[in-house]
Protein backbone atom coordinates (compact mmCIF):
# COMPACT_ATOMS: atom_id res chain seq x y z
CA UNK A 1 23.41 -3.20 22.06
CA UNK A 2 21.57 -3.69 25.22
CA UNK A 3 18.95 -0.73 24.39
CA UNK A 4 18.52 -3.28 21.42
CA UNK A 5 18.26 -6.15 23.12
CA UNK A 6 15.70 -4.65 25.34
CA UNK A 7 13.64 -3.57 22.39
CA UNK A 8 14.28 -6.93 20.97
CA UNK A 9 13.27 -9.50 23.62
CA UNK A 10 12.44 -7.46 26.61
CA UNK A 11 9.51 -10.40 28.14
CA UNK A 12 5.64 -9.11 27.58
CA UNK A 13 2.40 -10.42 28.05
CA UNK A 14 0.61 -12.25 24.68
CA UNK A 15 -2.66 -9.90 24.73
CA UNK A 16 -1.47 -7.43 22.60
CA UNK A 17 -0.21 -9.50 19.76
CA UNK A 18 -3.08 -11.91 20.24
CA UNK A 19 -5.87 -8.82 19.48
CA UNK A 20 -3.64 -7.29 16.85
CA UNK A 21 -3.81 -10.87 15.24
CA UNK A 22 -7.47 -11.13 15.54
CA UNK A 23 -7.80 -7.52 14.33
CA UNK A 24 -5.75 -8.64 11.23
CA UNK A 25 -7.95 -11.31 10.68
CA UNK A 26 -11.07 -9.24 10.66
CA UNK A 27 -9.34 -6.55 8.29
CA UNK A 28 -8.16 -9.21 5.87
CA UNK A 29 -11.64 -10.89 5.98
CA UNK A 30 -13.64 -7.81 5.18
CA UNK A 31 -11.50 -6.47 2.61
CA UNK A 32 -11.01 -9.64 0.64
CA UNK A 33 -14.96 -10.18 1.05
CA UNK A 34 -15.32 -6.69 -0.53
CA UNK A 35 -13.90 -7.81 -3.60
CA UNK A 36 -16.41 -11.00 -4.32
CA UNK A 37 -19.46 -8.51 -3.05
CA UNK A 38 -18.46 -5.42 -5.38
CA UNK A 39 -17.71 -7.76 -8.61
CA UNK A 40 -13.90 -6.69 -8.44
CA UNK A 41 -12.40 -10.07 -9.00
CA UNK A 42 -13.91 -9.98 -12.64
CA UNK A 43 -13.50 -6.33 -13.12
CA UNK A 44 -10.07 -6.26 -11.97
CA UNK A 45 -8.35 -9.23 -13.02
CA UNK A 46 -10.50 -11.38 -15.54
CA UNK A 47 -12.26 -8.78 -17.71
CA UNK A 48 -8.63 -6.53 -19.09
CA UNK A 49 -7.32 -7.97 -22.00
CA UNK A 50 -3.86 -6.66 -21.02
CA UNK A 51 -2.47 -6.39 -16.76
CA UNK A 52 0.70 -3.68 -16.56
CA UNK A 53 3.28 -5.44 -14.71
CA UNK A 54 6.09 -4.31 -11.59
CA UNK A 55 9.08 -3.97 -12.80
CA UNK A 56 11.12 -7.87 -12.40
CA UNK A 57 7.66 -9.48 -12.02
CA UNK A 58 6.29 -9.60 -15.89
CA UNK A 59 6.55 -13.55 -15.07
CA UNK A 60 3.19 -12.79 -12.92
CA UNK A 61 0.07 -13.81 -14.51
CA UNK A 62 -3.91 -14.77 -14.30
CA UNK A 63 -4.76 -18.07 -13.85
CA UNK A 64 -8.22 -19.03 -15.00
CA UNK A 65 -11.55 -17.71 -14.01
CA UNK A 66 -12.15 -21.08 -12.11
CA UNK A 67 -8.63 -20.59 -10.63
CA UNK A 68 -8.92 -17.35 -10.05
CA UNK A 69 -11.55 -17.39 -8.00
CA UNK A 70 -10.82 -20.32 -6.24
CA UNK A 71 -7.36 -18.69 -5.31
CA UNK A 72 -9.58 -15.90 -3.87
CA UNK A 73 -11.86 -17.88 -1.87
CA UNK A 74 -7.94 -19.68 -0.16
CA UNK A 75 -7.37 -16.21 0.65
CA UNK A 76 -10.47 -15.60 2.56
CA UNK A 77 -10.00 -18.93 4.35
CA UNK A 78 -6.69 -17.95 5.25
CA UNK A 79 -7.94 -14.94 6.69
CA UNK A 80 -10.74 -17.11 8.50
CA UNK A 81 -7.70 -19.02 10.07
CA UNK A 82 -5.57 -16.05 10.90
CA UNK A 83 -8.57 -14.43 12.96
CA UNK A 84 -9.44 -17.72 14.52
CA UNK A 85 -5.69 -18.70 14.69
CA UNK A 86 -6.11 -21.91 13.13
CA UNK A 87 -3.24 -23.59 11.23
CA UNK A 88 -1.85 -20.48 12.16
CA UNK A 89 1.59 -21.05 10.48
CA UNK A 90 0.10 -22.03 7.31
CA UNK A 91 -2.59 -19.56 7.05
CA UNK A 92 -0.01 -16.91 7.15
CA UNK A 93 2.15 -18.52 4.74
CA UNK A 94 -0.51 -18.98 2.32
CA UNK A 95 -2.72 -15.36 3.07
CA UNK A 96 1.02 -13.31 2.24
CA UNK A 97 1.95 -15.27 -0.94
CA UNK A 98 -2.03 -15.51 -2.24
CA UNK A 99 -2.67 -11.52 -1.33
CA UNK A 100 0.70 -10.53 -2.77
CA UNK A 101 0.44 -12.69 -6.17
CA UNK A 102 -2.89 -10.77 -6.56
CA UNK A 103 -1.19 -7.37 -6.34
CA UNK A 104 1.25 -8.21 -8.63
CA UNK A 105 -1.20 -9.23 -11.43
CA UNK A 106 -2.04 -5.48 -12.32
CA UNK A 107 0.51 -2.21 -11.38
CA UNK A 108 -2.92 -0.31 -11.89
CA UNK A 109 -4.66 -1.99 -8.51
CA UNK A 110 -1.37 -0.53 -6.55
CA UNK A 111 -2.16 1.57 -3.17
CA UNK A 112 -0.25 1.74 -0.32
CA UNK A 113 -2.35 0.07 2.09
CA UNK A 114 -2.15 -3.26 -0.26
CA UNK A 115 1.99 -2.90 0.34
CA UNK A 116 1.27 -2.45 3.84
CA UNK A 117 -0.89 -5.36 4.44
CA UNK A 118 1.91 -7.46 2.14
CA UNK A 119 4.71 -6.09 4.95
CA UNK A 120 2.25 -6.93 7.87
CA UNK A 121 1.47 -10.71 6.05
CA UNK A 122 4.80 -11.19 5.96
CA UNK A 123 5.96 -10.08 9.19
CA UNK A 124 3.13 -12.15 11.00
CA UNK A 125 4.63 -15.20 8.62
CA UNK A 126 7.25 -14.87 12.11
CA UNK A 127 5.27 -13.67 14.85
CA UNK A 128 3.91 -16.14 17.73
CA UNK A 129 0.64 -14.59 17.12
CA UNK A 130 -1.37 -18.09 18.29
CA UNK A 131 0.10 -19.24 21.02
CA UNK A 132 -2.98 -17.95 22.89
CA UNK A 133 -6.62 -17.36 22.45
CA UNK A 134 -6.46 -19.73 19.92
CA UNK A 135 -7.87 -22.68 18.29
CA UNK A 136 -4.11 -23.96 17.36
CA UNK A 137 -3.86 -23.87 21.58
CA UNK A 138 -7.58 -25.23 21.58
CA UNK A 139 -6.51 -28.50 19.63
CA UNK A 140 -3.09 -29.06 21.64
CA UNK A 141 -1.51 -27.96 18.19
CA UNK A 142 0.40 -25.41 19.81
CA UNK A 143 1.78 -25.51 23.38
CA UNK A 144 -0.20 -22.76 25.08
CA UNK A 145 2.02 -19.63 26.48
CA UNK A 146 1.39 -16.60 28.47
CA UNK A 147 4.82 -14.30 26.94
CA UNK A 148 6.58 -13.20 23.87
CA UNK A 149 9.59 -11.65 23.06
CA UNK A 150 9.16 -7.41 22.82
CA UNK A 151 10.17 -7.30 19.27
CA UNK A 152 7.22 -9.30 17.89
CA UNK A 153 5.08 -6.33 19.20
CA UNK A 154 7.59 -3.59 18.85
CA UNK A 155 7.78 -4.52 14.74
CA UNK A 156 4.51 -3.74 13.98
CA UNK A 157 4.54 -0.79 16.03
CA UNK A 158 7.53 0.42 13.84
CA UNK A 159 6.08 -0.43 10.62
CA UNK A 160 2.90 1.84 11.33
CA UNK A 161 5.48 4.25 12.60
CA UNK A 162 7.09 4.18 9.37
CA UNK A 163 3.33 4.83 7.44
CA UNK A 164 3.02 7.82 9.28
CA UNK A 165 6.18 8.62 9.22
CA UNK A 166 7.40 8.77 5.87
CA UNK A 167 4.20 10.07 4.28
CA UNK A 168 4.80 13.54 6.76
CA UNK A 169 8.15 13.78 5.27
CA UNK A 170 6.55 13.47 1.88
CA UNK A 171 4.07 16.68 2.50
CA UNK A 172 7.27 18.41 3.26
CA UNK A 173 6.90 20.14 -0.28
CA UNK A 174 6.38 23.26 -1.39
CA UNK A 175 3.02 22.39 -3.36
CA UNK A 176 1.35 20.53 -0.27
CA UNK A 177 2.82 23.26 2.31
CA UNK A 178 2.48 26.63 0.51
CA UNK A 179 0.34 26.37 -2.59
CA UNK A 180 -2.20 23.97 -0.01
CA UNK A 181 -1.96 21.86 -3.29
CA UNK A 182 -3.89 19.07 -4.68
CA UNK A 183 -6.19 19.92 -1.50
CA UNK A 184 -7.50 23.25 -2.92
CA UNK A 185 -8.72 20.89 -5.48
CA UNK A 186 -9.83 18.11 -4.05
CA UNK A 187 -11.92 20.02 -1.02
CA UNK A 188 -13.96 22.08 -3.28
CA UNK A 189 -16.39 19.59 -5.06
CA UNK A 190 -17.43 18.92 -1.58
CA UNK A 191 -19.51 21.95 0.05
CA UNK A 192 -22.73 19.59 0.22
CA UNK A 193 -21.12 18.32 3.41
CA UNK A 194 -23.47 18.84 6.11
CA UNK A 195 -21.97 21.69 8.70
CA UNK A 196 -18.49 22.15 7.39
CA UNK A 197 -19.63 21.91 3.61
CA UNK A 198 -19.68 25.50 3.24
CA UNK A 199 -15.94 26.08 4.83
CA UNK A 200 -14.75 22.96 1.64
CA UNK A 201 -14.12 25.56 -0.79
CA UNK A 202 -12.15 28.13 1.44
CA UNK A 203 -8.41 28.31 0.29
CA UNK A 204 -7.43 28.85 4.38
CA UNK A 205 -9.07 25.37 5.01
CA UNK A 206 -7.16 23.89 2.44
CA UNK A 207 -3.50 24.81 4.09
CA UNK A 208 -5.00 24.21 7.39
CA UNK A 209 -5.67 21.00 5.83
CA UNK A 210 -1.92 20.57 4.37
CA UNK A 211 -0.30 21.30 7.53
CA UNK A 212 -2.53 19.58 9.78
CA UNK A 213 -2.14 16.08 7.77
CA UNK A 214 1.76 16.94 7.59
CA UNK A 215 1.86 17.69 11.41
CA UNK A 216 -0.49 14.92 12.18
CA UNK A 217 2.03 12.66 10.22
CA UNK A 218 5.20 13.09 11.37
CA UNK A 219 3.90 13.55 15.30
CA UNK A 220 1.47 10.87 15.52
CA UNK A 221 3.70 7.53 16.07
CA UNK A 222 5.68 9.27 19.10
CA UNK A 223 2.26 10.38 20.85
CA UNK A 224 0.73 6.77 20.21
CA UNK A 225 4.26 5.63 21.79
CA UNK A 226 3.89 8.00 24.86
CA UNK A 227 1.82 6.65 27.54
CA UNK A 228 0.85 10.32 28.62
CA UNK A 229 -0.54 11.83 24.97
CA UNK A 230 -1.46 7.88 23.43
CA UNK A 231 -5.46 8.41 24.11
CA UNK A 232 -5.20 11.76 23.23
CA UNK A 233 -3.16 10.37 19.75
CA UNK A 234 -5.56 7.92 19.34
CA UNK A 235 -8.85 9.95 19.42
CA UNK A 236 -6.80 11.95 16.37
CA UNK A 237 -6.37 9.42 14.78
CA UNK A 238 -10.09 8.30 14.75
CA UNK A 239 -10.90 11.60 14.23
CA UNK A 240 -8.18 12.51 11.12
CA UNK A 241 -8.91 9.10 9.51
CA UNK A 242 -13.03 9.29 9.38
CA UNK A 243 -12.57 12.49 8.13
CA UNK A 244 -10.30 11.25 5.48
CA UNK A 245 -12.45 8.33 4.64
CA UNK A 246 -15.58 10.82 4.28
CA UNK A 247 -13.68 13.45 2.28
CA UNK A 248 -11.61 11.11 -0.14
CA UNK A 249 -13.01 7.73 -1.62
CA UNK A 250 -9.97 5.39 -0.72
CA UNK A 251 -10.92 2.48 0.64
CA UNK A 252 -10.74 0.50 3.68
CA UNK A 253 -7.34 2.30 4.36
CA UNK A 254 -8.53 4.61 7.12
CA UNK A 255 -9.81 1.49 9.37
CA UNK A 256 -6.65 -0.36 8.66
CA UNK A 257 -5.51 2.06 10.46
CA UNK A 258 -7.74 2.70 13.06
CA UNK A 259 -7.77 -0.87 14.26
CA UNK A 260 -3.66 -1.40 13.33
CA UNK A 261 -2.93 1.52 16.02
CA UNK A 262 -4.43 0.08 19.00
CA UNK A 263 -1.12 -2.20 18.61
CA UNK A 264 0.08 1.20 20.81
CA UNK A 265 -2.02 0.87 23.91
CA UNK A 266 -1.16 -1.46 27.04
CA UNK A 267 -1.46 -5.27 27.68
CA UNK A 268 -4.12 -4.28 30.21
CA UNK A 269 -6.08 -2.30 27.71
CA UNK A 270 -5.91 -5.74 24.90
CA UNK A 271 -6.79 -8.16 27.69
CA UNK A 272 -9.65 -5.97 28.32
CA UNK A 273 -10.90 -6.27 24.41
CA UNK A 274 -10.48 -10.10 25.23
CA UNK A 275 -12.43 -10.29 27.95
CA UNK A 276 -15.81 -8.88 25.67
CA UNK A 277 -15.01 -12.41 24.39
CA UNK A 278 -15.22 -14.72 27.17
CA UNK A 279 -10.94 -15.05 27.60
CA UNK A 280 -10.21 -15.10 31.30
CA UNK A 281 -6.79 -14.12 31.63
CA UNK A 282 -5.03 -11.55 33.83
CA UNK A 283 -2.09 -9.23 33.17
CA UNK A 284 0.68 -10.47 34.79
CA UNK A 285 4.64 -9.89 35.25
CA UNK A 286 6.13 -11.38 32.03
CA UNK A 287 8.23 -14.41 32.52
CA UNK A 288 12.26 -12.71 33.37
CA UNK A 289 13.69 -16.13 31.82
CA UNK A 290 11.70 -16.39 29.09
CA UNK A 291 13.98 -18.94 26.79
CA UNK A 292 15.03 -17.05 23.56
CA UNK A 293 15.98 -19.16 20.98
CA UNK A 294 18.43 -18.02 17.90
CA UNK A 295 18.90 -14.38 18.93
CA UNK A 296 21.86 -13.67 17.02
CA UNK A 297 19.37 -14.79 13.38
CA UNK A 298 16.33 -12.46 15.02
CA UNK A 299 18.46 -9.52 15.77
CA UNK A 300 19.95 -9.88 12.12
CA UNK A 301 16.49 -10.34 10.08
CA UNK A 302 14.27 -7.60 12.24
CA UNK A 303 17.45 -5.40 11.94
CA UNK A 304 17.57 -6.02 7.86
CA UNK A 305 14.16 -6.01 7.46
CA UNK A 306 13.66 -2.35 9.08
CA UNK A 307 16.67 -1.03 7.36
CA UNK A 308 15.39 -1.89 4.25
CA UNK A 309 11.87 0.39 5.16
CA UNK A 310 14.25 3.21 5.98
CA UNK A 311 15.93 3.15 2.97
CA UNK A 312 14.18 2.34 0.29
CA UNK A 313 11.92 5.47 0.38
CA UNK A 314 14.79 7.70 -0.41
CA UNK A 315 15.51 5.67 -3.58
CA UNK A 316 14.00 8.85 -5.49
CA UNK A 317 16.95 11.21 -4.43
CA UNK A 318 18.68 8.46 -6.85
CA UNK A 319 17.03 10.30 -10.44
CA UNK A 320 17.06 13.45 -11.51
CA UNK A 321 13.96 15.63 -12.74
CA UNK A 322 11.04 16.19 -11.00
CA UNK A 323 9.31 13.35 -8.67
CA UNK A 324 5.72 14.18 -9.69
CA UNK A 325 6.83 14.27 -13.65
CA UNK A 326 8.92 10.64 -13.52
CA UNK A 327 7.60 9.18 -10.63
CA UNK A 328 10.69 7.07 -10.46
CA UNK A 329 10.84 6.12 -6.68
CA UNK A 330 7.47 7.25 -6.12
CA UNK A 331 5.64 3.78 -5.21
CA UNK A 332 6.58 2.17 -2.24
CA UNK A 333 7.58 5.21 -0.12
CA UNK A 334 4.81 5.41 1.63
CA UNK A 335 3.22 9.07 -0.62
CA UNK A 336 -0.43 8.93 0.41
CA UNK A 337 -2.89 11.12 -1.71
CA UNK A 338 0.14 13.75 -2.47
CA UNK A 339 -0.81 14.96 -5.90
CA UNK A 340 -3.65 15.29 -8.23
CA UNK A 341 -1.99 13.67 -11.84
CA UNK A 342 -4.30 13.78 -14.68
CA UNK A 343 -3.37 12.86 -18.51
CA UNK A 344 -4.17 12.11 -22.08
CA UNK A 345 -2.22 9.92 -24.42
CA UNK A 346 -2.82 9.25 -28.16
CA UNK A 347 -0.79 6.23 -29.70
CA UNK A 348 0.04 5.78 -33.33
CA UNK A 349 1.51 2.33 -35.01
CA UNK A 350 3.32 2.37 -38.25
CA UNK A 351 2.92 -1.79 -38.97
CA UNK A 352 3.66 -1.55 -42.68
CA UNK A 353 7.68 -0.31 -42.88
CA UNK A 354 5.70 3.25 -44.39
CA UNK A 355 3.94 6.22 -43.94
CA UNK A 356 0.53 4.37 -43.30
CA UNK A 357 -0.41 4.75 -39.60
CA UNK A 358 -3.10 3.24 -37.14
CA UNK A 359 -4.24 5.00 -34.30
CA UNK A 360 -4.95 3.44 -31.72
CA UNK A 361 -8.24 3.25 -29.28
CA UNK A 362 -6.76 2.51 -26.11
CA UNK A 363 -10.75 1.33 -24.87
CA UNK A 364 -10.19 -1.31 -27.29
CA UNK A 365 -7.64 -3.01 -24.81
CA UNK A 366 -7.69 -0.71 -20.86
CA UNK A 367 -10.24 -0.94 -18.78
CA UNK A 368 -11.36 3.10 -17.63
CA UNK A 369 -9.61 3.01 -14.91
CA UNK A 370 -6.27 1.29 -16.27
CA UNK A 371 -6.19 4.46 -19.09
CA UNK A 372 -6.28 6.98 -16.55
CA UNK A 373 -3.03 5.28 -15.25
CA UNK A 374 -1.42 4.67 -17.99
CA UNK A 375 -1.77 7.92 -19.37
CA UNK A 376 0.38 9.64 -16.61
CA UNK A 377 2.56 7.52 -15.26
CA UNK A 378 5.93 6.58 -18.20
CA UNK A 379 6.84 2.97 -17.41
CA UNK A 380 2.64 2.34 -17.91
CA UNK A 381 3.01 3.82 -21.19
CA UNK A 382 6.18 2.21 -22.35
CA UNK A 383 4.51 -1.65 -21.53
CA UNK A 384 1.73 -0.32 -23.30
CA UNK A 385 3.55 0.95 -26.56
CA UNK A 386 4.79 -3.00 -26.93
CA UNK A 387 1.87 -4.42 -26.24
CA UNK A 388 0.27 -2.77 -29.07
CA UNK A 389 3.29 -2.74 -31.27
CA UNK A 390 3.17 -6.67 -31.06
CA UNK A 391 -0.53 -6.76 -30.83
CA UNK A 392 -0.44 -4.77 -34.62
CA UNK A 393 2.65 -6.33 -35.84
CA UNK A 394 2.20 -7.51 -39.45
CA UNK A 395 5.23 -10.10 -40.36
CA UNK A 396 8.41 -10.95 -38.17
CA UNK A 397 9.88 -8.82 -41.01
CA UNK A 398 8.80 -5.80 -40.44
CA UNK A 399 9.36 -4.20 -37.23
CA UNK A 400 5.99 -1.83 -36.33
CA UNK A 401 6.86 1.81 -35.28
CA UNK A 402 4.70 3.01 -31.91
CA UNK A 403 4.40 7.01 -31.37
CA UNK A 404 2.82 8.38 -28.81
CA UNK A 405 1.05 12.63 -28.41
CA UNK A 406 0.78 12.92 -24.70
CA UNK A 407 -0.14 15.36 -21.95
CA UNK A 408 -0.13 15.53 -18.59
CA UNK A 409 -1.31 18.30 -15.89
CA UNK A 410 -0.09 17.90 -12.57
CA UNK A 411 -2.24 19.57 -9.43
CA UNK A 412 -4.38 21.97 -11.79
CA UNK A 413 -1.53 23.27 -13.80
CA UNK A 414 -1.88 23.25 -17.57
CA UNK A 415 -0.95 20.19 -19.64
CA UNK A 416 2.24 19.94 -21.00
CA UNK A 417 4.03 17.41 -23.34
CA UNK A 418 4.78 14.64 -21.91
CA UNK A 419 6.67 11.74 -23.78
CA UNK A 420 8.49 12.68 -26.73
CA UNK A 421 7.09 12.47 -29.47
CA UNK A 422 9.44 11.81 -32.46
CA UNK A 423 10.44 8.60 -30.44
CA UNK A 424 9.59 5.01 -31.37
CA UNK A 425 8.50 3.45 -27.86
CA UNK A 426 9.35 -0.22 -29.10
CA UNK A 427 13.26 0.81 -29.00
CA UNK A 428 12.82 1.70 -25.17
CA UNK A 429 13.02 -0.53 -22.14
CA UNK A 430 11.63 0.13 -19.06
CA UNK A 431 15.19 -0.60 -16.07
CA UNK A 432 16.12 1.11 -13.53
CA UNK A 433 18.10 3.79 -15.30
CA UNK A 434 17.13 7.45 -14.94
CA UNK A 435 14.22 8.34 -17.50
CA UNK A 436 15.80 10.10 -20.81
CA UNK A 437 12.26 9.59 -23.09
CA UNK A 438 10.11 12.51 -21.14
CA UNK A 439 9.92 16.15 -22.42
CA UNK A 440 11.29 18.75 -19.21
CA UNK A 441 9.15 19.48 -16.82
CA UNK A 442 7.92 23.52 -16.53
């Protein structure tokens, strides 16, 4: 319990959870920005006809294109007042909520940078992250102080921990490890690369690949933590993540991460980065009376929260049958870029009570990129199945029929059948149950 407590609220100086606030702000900013510049708003949320929904959240849904995008422009505002620390409080509040209701609109938009921005949002919802350098301090809306407890620092440092963490355990397979696998695929298409293009297509690059990333992984959070090996950590991770953001097209996640991980270095080092801003402050020793209010309710959330991150990843060793085939526990644990899933499905509707059949063209309804989910993934197809069983129904008498011929190939392999298909898909329910609808994985 004391090793807790000192974790917990151990005094430190504000800098570093003053620039990881600012950083957050800039992050949140440029992302949401992104989506107004590229045209995603409309492309993602207004233009499908039909959004697949998380399991429990089905209640989720668009508002308006006025709405919409007037929800989106709160969201950068938000951000505007995180960075600057404004309304802090609020602008937390609203940023979480605004930034998760968007993710829950479409299951198709989900990557695991979005979940860990959501756990960061909500975590900051708590943090005293404007009690300094701030324009909530500026105003006299907050009183101005120079320490906070260690656990408003130490949380996010766990959380990125976790990242790293969990998606090294996840490489520890035998496809990633000893068949270098969906690397081998995904290096190959690029030997244009200037310098190393040539090595892309070399199977030994593609295991040095898998066991560097796995290595890299699970080490990573306890260099950052070590005083001795963190710049040495942190030049890796530079290094791992532009390579990563060169090789593979996902996003904004490898700055997320670049900027999130400075969290690591020293007070010193943050009240240097806020000095290149005109903030005249100086490291001192923290405050050794600091006042900590309702210690027993902090101990009890961080505690719950963090046990929660633990466990939820290993909710897949809950199901039998392959991970890759069901992906039942797959989301949410933190399984970056582990596997290469490609698919085809063809749906039939029998509307009539007889023989007479309609198949189905799925670009009538998905957007590209929402068919190439759907097609592999069986709680996608099973939303789908009813909404074009209801979309085709003929009378309240007559209850349509919805087969579906599927295949799916996982890391190169050949296609095999997928869903069964002598089953009517408007007789299943997506739950929580173990899957009984997919053909056995080879």
């Amino acid at each position: 319990m004391n090793s807790l407590n000192n974790i917990l609220f151990t005094p430190k100086n504000y800098h570093t959870l003053v620039v990881f606030r600012v950083l957050f702000g800039v992050i949140t900013l440029f992302s949401s920005l992104r989506f107004f510049a590229k045209g995603w708003i409309e492309e993602l949320y207004l233009t499908p006809t039909f959004h697949f929904k998380y399991f429990g959240f089905s209640w989720v849904e668009i508002a308006s294109p006025s709405i919409t995008y007037l929800l989106f422009t709160l969201m950068i505002i938000s951000s505007l007042f995180i960075l600057f620390g404004l309304f802090y409080r609020v602008a937390t509040i609203s940023f979480f909520l605004l930034f998760t209701y968007f993710e829950l609109i479409d299951l198709t938009n989900y990557l695991n940078h979005y979940y860990f921005v959501s756990l960061v949002a909500l975590l900051m919802i708590f943090l005293p992250a404007n009690i300094n350098f701030s324009l909530d301090t500026r105003f006299g809306l907050v009183k101005m102080k120079q320490t906070v407890q260690a656990w408003t620092i130490n949380s996010i440092k766990l959380q990125l921990a976790i990242v790293y963490i969990f998606a090294g355990i996840a490489k520890l397979n035998y496809e990633w490890l000893f068949q270098a696998q969906p690397l081998s695929i995904w290096l190959a298409p690029h030997t244009n690369l200037p310098i190393i293009g040539g090595l892309m297509d070399e199977k030994i690059v593609a295991y040095l690949f898998s066991f560097g990333g796995a290595l890299f992984d699970l080490s990573v959070p306890f260099l950052l933590w070590n005083k001795s090996t963190r710049k040495m950590a942190y030049l890796l991770v530079v290094v791992f993540h532009i390579l990563t953001s060169i090789l593979f097209p996902i996003g904004v996640f490898p700055y997320v991460m670049i900027l999130s991980t400075l969290i690591f270095f020293s007070s010193h080092f943050h009240a240097s980065i806020l000095k290149l801003f005109g903030h005249k402050s100086q490291v001192s020793e923290p405050e050794k009376d600091l006042a900590i209010k309702s210690k027993k309710t902090v101990e009890i959330m961080v505690v719950a929260f963090f046990i929660f991150q633990f466990l939820f990843p290993f909710r897949y060793l809950l199901y039998s049958g392959d991970l890759f085939w069901t992906e039942q526990g797959y989301r949410f644990s933190w399984r970056v870029m582990l596997m290469e899933k490609a698919g085809y499905a063809s749906f039939k509707v029998f509307p009539y009570g007889d023989d007479r059949s309609i198949t189905v063209q799925n670009s009538d309804f998905l957007t590209p990129q929402q068919e190439k989910m759907m097609s592999t993934q069986p709680d996608f197809i099973i939303q789908y199945a009813h909404f074009i069983g209801k979309h085709y129904q003929v009378n309240d008498l007559i209850k349509p029929i919805v087969n579906v011929d599927s295949y799916v190939s996982i890391n190169g392999k050949g296609s095999q059948s997928y869903v069964k298909n002598d089953l009517d898909l408007m007789l299943i329910k997506n739950s929580l149950k173990p899957i009984d609808f997919l053909e056995d994985y080879n």
